[in-house]
N, C-alpha and C. Protein backbone atom coordinates (compact mmCIF):
# COMPACT_ATOMS: atom_id res chain seq x y z
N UNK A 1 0.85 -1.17 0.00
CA UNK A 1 0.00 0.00 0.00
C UNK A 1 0.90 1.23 0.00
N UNK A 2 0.43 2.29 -0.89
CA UNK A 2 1.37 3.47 -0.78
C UNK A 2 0.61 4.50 0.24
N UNK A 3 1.17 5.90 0.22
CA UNK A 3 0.53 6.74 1.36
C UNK A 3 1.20 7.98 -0.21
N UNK A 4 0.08 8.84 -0.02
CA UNK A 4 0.36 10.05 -1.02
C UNK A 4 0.71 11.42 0.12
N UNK A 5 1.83 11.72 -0.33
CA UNK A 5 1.81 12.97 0.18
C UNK A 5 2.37 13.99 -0.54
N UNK A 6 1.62 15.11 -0.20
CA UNK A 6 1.18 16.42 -1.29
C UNK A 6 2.25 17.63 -0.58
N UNK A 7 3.16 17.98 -1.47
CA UNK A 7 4.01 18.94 -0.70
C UNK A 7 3.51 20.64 -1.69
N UNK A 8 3.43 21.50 -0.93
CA UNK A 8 3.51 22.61 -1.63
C UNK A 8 4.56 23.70 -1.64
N UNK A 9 4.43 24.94 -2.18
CA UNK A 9 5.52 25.88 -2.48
C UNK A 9 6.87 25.07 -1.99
N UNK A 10 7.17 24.52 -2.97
CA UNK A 10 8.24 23.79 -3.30
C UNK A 10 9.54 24.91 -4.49
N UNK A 11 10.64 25.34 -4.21
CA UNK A 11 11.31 25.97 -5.28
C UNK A 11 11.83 24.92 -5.92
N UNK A 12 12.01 25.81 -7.37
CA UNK A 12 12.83 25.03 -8.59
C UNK A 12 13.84 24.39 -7.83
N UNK A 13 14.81 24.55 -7.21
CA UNK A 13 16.00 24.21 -6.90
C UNK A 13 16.08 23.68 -6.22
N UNK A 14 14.95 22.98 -5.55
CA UNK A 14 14.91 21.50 -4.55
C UNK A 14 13.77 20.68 -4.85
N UNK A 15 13.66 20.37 -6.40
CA UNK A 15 12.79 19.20 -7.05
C UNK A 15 13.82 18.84 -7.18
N UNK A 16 15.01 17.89 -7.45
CA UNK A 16 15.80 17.11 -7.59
C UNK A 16 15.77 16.29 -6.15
N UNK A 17 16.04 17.15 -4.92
CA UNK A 17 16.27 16.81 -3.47
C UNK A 17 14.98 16.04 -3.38
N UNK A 18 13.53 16.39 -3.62
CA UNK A 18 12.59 15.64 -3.28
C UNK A 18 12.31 14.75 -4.12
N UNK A 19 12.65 14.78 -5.40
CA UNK A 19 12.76 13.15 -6.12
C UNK A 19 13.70 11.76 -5.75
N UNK A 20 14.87 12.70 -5.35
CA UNK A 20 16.06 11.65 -4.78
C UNK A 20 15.34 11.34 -3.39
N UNK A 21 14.42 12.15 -2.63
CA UNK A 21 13.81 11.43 -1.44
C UNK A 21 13.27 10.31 -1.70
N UNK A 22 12.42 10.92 -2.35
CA UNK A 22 10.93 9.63 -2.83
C UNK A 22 11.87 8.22 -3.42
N UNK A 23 12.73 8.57 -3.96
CA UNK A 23 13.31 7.51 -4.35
C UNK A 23 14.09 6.66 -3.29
N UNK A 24 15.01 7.32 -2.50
CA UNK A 24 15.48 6.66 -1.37
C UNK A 24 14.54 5.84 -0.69
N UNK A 25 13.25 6.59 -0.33
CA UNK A 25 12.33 6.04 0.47
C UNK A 25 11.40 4.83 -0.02
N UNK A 26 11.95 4.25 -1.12
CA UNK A 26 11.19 3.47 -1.77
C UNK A 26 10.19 3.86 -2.85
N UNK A 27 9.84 5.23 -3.42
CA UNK A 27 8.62 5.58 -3.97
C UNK A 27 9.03 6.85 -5.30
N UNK A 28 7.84 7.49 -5.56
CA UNK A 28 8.36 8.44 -6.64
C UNK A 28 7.46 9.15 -6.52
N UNK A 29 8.19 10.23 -7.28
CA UNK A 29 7.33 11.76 -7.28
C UNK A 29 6.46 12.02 -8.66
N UNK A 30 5.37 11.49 -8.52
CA UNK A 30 4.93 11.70 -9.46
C UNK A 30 3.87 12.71 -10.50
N UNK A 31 4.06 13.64 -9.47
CA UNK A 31 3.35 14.90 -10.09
C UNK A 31 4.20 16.34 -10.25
N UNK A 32 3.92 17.25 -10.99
CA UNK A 32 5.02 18.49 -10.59
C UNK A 32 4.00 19.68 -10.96
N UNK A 33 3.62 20.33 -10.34
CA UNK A 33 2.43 21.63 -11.00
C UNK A 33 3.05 22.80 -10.30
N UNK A 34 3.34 23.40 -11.63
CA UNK A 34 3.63 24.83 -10.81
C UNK A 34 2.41 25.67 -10.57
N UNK A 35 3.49 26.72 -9.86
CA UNK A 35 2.12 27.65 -8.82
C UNK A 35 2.34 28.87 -9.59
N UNK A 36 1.35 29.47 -9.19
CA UNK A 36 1.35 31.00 -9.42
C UNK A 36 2.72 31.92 -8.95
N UNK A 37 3.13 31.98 -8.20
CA UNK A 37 4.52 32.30 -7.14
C UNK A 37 5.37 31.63 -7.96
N UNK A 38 5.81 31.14 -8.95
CA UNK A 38 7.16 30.59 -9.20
C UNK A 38 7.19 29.29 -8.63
N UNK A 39 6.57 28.82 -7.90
CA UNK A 39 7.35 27.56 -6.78
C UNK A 39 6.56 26.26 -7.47
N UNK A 40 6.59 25.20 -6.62
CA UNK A 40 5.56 23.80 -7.46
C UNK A 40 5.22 23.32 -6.21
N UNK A 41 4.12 22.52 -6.61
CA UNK A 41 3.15 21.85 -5.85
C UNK A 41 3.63 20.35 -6.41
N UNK A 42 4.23 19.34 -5.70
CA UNK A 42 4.42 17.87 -6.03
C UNK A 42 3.90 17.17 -5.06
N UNK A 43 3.89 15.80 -6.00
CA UNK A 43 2.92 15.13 -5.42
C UNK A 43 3.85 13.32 -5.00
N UNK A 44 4.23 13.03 -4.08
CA UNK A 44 5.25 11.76 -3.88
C UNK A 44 4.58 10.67 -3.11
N UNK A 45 4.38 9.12 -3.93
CA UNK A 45 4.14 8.19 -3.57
C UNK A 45 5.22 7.57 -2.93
N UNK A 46 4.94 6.78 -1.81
CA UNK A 46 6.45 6.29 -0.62
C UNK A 46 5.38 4.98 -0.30
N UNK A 47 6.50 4.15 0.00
CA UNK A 47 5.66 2.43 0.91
C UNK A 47 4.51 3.27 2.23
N UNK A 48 3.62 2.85 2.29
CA UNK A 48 3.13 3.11 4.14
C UNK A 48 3.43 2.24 4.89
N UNK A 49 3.83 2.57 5.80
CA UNK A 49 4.85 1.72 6.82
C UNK A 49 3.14 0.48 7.75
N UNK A 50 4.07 -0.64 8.13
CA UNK A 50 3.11 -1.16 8.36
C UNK A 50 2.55 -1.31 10.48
């Protein structure tokens, strides 16, 4: 089972850092929407712990 979690105002210059998370953590980032402000709204699937 995964667990979704929704991060917001995210800057350009630490979507790499939160893909290499999701990935460490077992999972992936699979959304990227930018915002109005410059920044992004992503979206990272990870295991849910049991």
């Amino acid at each position: 089972m995964m667990e979704t979690l929704v991060i917001y105002n995210v800057p350009q210059s630490k979507l790499d850092f939160y893909r290499d998370l999701a990935k460490t953590l077992g999972g992936q980032m699979t959304s990227t929407a930018p915002e109005t402000d410059g920044e992004f709204t992503i979206v990272i699937l990870v295991p849910k712990d049991s």
